[in-house]
N, C-alpha and C. Protein backbone atom coordinates (compact mmCIF):
# COMPACT_ATOMS: atom_id res chain seq x y z
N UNK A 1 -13.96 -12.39 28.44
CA UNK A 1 -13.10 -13.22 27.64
C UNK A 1 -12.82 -12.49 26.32
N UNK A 2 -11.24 -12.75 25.93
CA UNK A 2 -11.06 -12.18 24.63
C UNK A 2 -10.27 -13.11 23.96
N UNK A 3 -10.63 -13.16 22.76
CA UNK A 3 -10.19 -14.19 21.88
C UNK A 3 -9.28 -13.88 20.70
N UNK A 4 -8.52 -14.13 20.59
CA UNK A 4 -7.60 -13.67 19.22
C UNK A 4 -7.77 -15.07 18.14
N UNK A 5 -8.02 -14.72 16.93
CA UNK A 5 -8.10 -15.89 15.88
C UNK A 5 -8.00 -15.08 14.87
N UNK A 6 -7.19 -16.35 14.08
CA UNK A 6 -6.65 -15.81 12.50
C UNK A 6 -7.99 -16.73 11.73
N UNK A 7 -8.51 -15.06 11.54
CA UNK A 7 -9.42 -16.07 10.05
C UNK A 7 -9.02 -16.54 8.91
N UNK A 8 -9.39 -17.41 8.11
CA UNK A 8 -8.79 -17.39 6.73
C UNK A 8 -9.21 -17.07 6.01
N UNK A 9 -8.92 -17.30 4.41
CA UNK A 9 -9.10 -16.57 3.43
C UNK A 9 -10.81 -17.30 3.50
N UNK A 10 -11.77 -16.88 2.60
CA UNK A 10 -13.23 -17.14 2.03
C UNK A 10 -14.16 -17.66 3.22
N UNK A 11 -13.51 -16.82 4.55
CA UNK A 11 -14.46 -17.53 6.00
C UNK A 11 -15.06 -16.10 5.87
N UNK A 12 -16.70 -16.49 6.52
CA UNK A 12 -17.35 -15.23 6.96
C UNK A 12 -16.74 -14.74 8.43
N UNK A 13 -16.87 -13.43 8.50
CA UNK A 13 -16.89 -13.22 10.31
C UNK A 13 -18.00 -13.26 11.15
N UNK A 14 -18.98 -14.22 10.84
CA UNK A 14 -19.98 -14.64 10.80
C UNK A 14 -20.38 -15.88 11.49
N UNK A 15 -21.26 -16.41 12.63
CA UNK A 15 -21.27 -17.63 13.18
C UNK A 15 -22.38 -18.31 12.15
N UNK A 16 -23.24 -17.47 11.36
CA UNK A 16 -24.15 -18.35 10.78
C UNK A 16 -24.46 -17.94 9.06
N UNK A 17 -24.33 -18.48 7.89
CA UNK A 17 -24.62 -18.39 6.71
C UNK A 17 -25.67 -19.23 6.33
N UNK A 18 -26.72 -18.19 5.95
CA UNK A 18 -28.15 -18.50 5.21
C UNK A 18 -27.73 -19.26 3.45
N UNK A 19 -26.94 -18.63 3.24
CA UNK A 19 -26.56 -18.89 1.80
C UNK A 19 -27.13 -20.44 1.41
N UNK A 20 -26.84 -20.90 -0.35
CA UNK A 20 -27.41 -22.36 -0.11
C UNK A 20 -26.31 -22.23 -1.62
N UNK A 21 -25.45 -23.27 -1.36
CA UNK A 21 -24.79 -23.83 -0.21
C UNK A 21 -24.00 -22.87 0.75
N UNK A 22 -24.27 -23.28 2.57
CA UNK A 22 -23.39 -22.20 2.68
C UNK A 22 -21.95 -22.38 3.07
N UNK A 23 -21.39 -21.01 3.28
CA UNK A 23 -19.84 -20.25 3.51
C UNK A 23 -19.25 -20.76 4.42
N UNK A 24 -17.94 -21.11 4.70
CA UNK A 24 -17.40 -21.12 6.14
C UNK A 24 -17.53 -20.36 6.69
N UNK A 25 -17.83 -20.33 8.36
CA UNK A 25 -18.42 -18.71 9.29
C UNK A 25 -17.31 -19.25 10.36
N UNK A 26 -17.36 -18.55 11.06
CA UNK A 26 -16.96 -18.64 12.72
C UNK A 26 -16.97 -20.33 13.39
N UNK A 27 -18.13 -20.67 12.93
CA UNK A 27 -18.99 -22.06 13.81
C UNK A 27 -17.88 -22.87 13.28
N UNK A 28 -17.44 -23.06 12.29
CA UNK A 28 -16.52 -24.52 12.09
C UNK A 28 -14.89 -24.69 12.78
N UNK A 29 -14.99 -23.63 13.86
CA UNK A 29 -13.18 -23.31 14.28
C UNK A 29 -13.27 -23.65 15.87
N UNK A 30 -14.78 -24.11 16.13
CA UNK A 30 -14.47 -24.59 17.69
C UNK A 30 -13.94 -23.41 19.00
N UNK A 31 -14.68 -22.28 18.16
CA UNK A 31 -14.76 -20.80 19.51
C UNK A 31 -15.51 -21.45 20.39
N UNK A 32 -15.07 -20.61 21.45
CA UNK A 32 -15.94 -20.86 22.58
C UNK A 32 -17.81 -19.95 22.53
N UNK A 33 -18.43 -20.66 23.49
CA UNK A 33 -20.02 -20.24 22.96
C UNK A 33 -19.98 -18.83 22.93
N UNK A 34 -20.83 -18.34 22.98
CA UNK A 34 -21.45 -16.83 23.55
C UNK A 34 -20.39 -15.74 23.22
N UNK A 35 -19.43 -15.54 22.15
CA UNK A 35 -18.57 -14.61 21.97
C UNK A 35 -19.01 -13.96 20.63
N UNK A 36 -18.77 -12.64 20.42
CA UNK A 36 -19.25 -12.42 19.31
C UNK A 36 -17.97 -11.34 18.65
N UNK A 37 -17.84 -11.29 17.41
CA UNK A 37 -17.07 -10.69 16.44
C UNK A 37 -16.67 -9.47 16.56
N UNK A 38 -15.72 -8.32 17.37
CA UNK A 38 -15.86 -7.20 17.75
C UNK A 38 -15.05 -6.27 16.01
N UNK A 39 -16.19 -6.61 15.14
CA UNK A 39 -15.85 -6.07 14.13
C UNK A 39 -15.77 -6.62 12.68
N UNK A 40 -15.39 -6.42 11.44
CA UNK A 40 -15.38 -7.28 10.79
C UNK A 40 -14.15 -7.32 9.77
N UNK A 41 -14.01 -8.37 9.10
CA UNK A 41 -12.75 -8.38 8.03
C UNK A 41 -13.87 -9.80 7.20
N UNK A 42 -13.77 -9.46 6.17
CA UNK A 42 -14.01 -9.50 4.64
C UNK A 42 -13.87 -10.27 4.53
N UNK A 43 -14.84 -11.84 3.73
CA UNK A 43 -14.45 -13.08 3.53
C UNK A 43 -13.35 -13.23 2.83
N UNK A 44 -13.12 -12.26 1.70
CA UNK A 44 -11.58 -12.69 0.96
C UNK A 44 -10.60 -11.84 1.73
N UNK A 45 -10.45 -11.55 3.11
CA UNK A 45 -9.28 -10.93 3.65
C UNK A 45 -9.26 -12.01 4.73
N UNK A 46 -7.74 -11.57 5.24
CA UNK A 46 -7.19 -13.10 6.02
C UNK A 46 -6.80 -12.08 7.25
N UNK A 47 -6.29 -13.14 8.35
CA UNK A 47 -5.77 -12.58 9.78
C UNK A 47 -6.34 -12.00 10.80
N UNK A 48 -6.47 -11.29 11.75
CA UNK A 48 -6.64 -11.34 12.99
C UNK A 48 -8.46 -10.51 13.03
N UNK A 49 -8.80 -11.24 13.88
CA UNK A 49 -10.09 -11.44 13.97
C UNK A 49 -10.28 -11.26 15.80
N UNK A 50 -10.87 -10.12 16.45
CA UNK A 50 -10.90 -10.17 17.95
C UNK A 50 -12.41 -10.46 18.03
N UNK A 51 -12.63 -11.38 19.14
CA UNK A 51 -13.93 -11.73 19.40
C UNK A 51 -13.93 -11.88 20.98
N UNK A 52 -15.38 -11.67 21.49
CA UNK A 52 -15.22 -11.08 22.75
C UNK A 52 -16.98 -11.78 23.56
N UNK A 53 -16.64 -12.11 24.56
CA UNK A 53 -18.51 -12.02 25.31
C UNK A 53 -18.68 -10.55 26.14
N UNK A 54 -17.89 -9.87 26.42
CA UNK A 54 -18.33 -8.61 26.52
C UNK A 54 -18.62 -7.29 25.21
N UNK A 55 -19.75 -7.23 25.64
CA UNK A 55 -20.35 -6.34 24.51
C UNK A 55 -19.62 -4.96 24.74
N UNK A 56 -19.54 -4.11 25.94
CA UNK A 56 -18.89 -2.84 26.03
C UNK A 56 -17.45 -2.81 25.39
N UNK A 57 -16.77 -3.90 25.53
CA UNK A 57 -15.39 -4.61 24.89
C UNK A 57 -15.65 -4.01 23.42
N UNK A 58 -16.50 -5.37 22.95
CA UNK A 58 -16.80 -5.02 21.65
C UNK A 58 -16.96 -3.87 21.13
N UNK A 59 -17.66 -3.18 21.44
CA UNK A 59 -17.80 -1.85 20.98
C UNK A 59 -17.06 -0.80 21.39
N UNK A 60 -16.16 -1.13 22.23
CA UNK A 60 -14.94 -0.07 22.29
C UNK A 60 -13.66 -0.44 21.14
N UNK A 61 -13.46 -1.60 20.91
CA UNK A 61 -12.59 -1.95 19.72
C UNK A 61 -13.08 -1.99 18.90
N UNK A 62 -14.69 -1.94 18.14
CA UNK A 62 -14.98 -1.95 16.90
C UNK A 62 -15.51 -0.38 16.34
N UNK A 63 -15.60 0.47 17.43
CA UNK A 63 -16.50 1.50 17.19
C UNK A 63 -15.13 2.55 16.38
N UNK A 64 -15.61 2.98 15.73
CA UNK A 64 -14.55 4.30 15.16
C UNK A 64 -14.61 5.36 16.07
N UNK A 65 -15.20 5.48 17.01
CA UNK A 65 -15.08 6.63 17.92
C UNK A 65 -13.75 6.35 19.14
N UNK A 66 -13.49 4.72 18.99
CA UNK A 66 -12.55 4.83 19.74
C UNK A 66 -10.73 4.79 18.84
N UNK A 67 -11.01 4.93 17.72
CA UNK A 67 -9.78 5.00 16.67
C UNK A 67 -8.90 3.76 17.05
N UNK A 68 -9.52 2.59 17.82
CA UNK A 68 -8.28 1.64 17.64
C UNK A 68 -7.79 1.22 16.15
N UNK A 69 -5.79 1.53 16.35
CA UNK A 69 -5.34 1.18 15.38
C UNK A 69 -5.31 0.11 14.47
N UNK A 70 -5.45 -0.03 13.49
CA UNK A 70 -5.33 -1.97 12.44
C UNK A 70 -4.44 -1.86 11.77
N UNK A 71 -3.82 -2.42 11.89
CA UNK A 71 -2.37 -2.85 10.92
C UNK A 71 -2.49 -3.82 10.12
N UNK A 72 -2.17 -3.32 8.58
CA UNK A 72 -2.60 -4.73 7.14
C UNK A 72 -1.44 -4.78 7.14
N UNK A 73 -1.39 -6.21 6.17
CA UNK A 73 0.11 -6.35 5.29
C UNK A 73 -0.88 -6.51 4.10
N UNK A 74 -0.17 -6.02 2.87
CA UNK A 74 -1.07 -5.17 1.66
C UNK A 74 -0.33 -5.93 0.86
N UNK A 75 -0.33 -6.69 0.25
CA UNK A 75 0.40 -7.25 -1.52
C UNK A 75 -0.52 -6.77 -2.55
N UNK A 76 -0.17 -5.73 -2.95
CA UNK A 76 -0.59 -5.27 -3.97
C UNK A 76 0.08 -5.74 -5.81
N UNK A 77 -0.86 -5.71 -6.74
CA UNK A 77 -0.27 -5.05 -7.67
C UNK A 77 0.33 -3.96 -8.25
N UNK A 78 1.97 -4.11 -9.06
CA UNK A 78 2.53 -3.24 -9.02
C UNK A 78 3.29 -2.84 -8.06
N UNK A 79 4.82 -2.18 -8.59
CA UNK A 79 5.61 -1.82 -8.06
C UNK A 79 5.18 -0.07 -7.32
N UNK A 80 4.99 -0.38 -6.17
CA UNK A 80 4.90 0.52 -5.45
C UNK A 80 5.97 1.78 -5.04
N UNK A 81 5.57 2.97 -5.35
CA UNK A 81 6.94 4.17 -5.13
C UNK A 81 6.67 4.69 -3.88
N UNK A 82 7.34 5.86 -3.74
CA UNK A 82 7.18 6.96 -2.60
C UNK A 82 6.50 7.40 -2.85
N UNK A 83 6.10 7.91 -3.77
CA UNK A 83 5.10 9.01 -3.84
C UNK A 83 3.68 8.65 -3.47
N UNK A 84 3.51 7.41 -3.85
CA UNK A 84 2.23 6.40 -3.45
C UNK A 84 2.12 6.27 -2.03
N UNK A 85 3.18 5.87 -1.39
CA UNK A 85 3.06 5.54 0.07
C UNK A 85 3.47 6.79 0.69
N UNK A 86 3.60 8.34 0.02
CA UNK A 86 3.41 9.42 0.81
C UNK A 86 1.85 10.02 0.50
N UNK A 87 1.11 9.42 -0.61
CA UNK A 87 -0.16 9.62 -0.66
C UNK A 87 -1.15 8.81 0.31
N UNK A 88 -0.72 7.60 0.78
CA UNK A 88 -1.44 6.97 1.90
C UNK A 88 -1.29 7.29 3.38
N UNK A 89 -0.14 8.05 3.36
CA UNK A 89 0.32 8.47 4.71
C UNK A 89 -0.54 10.11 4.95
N UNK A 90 -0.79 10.68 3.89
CA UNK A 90 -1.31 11.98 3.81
C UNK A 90 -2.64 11.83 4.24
N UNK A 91 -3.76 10.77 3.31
CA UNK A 91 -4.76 10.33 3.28
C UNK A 91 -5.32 10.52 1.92
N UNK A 92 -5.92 9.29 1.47
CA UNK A 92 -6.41 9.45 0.19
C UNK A 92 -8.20 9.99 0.09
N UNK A 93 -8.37 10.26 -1.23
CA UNK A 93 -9.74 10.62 -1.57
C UNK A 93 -10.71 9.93 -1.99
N UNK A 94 -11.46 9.33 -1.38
CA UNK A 94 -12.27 8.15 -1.61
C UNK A 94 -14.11 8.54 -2.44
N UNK A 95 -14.43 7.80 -2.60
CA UNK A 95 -15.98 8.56 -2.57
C UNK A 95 -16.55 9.37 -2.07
N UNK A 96 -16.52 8.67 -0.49
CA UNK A 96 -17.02 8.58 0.64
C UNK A 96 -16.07 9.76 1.36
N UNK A 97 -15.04 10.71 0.98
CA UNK A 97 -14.67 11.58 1.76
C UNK A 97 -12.96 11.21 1.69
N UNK A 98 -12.11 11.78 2.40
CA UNK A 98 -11.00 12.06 2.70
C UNK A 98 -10.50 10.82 3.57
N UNK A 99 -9.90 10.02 3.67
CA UNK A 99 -9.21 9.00 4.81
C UNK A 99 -8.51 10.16 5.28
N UNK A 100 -8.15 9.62 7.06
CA UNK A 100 -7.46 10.23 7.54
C UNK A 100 -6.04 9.56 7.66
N UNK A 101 -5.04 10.39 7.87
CA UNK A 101 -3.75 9.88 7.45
C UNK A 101 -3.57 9.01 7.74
N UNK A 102 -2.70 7.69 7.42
CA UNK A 102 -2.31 6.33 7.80
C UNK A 102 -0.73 6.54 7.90
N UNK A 103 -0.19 5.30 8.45
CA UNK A 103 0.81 4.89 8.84
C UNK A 103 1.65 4.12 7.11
N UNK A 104 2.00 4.17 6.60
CA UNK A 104 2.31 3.25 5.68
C UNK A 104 3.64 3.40 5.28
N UNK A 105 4.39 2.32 5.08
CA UNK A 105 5.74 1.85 4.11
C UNK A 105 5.71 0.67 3.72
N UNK A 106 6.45 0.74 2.55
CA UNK A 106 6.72 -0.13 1.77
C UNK A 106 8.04 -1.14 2.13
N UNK A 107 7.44 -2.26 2.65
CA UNK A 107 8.70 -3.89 2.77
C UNK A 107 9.59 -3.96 1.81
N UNK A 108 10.48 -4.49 2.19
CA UNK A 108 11.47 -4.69 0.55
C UNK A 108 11.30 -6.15 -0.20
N UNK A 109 10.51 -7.20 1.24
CA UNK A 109 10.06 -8.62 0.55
C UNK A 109 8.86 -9.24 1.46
N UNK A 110 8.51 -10.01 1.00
CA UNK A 110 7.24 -11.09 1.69
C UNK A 110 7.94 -11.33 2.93
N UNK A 111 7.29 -11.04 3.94
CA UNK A 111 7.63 -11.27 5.42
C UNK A 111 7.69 -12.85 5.50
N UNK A 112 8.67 -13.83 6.45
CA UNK A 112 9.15 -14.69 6.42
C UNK A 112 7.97 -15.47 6.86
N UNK A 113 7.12 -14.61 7.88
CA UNK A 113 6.08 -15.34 8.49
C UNK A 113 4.97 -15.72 8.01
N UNK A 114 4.83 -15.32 6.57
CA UNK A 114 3.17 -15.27 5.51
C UNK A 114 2.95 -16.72 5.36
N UNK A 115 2.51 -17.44 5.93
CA UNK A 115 1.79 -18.60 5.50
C UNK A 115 1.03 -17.95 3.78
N UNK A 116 1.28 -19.56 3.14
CA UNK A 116 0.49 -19.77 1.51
C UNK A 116 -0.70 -19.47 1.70
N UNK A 117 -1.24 -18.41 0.63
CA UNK A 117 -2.85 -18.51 0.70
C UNK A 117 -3.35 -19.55 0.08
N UNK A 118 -4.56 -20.09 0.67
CA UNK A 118 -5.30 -20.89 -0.04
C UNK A 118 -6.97 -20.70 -0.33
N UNK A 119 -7.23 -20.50 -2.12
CA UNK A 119 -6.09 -20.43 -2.78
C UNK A 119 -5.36 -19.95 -2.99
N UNK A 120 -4.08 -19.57 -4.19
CA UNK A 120 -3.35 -18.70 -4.47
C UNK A 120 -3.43 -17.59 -5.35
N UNK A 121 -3.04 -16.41 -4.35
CA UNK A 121 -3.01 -15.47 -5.53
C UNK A 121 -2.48 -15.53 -6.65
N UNK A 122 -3.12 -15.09 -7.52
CA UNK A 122 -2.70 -15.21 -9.29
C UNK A 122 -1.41 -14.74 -9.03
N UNK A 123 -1.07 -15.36 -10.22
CA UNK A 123 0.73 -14.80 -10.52
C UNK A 123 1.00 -14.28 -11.94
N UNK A 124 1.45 -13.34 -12.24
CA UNK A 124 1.44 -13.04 -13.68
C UNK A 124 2.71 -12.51 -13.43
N UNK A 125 3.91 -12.75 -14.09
CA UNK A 125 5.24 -13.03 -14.60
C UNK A 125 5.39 -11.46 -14.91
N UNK A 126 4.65 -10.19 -15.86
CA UNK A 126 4.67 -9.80 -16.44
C UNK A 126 4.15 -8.23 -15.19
N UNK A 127 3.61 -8.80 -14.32
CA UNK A 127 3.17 -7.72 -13.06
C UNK A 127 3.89 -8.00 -12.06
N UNK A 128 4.65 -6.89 -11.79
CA UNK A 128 4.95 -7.00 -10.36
C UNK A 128 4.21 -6.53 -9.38
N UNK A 129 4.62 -7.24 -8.04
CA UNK A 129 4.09 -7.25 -6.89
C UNK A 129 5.07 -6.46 -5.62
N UNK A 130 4.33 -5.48 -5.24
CA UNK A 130 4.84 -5.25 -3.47
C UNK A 130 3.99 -5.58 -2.40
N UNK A 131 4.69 -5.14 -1.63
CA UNK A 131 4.37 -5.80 -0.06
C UNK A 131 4.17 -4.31 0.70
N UNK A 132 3.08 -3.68 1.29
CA UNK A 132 3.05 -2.69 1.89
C UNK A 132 2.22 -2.93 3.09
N UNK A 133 2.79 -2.23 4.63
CA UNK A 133 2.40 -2.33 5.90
C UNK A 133 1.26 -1.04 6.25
N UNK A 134 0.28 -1.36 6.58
CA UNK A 134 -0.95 -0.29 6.01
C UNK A 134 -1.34 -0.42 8.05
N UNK A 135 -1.48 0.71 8.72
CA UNK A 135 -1.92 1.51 9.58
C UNK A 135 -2.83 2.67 9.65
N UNK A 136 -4.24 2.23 10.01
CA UNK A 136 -5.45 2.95 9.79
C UNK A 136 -6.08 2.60 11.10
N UNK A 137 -6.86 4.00 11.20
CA UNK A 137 -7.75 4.49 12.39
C UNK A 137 -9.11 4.47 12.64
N UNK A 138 -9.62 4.41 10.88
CA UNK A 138 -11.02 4.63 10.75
C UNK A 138 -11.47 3.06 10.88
N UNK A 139 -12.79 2.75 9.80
CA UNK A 139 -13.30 1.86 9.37
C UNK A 139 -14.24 1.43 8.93
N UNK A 140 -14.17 2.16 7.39
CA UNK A 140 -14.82 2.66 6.13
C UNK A 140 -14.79 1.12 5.61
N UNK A 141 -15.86 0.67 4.82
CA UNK A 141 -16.18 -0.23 4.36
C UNK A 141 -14.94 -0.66 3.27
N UNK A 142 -14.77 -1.67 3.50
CA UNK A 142 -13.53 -2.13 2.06
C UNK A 142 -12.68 -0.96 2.25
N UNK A 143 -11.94 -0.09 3.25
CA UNK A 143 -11.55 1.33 3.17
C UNK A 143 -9.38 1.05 2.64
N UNK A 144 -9.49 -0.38 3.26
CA UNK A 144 -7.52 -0.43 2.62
C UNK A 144 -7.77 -0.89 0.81
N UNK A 145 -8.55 -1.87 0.89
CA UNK A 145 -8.67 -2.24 -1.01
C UNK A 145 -8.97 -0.58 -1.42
N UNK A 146 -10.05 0.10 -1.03
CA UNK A 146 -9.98 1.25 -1.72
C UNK A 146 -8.95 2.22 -1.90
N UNK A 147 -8.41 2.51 -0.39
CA UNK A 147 -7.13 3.34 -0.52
C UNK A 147 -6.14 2.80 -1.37
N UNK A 148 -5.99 1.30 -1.56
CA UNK A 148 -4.49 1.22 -2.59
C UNK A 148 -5.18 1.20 -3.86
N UNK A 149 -6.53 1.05 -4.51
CA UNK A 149 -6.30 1.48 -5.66
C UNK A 149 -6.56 2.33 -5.91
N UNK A 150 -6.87 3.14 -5.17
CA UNK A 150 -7.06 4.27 -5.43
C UNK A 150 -5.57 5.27 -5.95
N UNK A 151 -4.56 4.75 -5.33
CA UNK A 151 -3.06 5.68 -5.89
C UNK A 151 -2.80 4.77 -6.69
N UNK A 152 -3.23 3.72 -7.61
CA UNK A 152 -3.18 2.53 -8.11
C UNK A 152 -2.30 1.65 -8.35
N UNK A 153 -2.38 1.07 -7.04
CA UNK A 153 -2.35 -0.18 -6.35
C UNK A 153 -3.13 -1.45 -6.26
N UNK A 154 -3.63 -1.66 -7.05
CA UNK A 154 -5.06 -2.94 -6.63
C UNK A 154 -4.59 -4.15 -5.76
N UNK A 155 -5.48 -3.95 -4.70
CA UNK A 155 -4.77 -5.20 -3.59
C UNK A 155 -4.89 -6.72 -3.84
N UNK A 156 -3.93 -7.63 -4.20
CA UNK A 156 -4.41 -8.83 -3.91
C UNK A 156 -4.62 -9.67 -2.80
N UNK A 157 -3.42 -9.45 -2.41
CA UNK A 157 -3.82 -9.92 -0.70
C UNK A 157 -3.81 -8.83 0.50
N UNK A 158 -5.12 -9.33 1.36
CA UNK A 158 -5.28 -8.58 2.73
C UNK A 158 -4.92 -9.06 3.94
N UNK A 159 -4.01 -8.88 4.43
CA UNK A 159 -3.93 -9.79 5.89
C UNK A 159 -4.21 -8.84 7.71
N UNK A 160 -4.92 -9.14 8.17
CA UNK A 160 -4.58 -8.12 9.35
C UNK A 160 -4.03 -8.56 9.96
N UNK A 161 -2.97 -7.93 10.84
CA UNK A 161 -1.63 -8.37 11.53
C UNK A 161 -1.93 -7.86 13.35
N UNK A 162 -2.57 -6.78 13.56
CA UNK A 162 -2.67 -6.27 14.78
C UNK A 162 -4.02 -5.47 15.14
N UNK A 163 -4.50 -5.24 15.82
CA UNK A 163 -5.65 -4.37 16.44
C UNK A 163 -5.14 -4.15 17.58
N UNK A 164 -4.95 -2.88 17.34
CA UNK A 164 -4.67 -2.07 19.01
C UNK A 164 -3.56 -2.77 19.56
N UNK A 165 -3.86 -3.13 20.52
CA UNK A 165 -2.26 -3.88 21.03
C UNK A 165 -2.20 -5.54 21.06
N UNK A 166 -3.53 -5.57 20.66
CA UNK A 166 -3.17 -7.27 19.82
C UNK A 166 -2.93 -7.56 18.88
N UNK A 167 -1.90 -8.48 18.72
CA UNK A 167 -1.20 -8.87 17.52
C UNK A 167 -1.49 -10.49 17.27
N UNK A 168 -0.76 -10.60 15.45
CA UNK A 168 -1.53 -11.79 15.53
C UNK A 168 -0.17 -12.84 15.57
N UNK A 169 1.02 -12.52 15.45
CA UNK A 169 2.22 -13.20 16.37
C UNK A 169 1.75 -14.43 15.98
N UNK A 170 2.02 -15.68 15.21
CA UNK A 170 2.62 -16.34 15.26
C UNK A 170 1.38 -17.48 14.95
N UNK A 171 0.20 -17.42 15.29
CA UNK A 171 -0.57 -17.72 15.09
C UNK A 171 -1.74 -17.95 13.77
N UNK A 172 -1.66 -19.06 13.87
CA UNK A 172 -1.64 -20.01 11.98
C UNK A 172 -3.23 -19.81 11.77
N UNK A 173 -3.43 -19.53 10.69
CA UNK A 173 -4.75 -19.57 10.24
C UNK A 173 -5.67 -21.03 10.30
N UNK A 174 -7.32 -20.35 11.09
CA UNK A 174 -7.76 -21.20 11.61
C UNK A 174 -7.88 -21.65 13.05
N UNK A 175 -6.57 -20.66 13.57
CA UNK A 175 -6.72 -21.08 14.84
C UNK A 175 -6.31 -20.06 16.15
N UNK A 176 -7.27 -20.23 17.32
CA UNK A 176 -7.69 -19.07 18.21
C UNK A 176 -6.64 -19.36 19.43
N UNK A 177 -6.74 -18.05 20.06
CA UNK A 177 -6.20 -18.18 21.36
C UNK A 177 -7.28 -17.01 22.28
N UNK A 178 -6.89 -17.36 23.54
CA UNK A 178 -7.39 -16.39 24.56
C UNK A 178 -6.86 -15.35 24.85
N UNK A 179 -7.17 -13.74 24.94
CA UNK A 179 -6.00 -12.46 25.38
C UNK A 179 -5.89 -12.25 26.52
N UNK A 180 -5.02 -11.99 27.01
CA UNK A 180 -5.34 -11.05 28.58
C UNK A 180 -6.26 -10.03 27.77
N UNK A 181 -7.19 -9.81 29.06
CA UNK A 181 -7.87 -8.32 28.82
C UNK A 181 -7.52 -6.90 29.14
């Protein structure tokens, strides 16, 4: 079984939080039993979330040895140029080493399909905002927030849109479907 679900914003990818009080995890969205998270996305990042009861599954889509692709939609701060999104396409310089090249361009507006975050990202009158489509192979800890500020970009919103050849199409935060396998 494979499961496609849009997480939302401040959910763990997580079925269980020790915390006190705790987090929204996995458990409050009514998955089916015995499936587990083939990977992770960030309580403050939103969108597609694959979860699976086969473990070999899992670890062929979460492992970096198999380079499945992830596709963000990036709202960053700041007006984003070329030269920025030919530095993400090259690969940027992180701590941790070199990213390897990504896929990236810059939208000309908020895609029609962005459901409101809740809550909302800050708004400041005085900063502008772009919209950039981010395509990466690896999966370096926090590795898209780092790459955009790193050409400085600081991300406000994270959304994942696709893994490999699942996409998250149409499907509202909070709520799962089943994939073909």
């Amino acid at each position: 079984m494979l499961i496609a679900f849009n997480k939302p914003y401040g959910v763990l990818s997580q079925f269980t939080d020790a915390t006190v009080p705790p987090r929204p995890t996995l458990a409050d969205f009514g998955l089916p039993a015995d499936i587990y998270p083939a990977g992770r996305l960030d309580a403050d990042s939103e969108g597609l979330l694959l979860l699976s009861d086969d473990g070999p599954r899992i670890a062929q889509i979460s492992s970096p040895k198999f380079k499945w692709p992830k596709t963000y939609l990036v709202q960053v701060e700041g007006q984003a140029d070329d030269a920025q999104i030919e530095t993400l396409r090259k690969g940027v310089e992180l701590v941790d080493g070199l990213t390897a090249p990504a896929q990236a361009s810059l939208l000309q507006s908020v895609p029609d399909w962005l459901w409101p975050r809740d809550p909302p990202v800050r708004f400041r009158k005085s900063v502008p905002e772009s919209y950039i489509e981010l395509t990466i192979r690896e999966g370096r800890n926090r590795q898209v927030r780092r790459m955009t500020a790193a050409v400085g970009l600081p991300t406000l919103r994270l959304v994942r849109i696709s893994i490999g050849p699942h996409r998250l199409d149409g499907l509202a935060p909070g709520v799962w479907r089943e994939e073909k396998l």
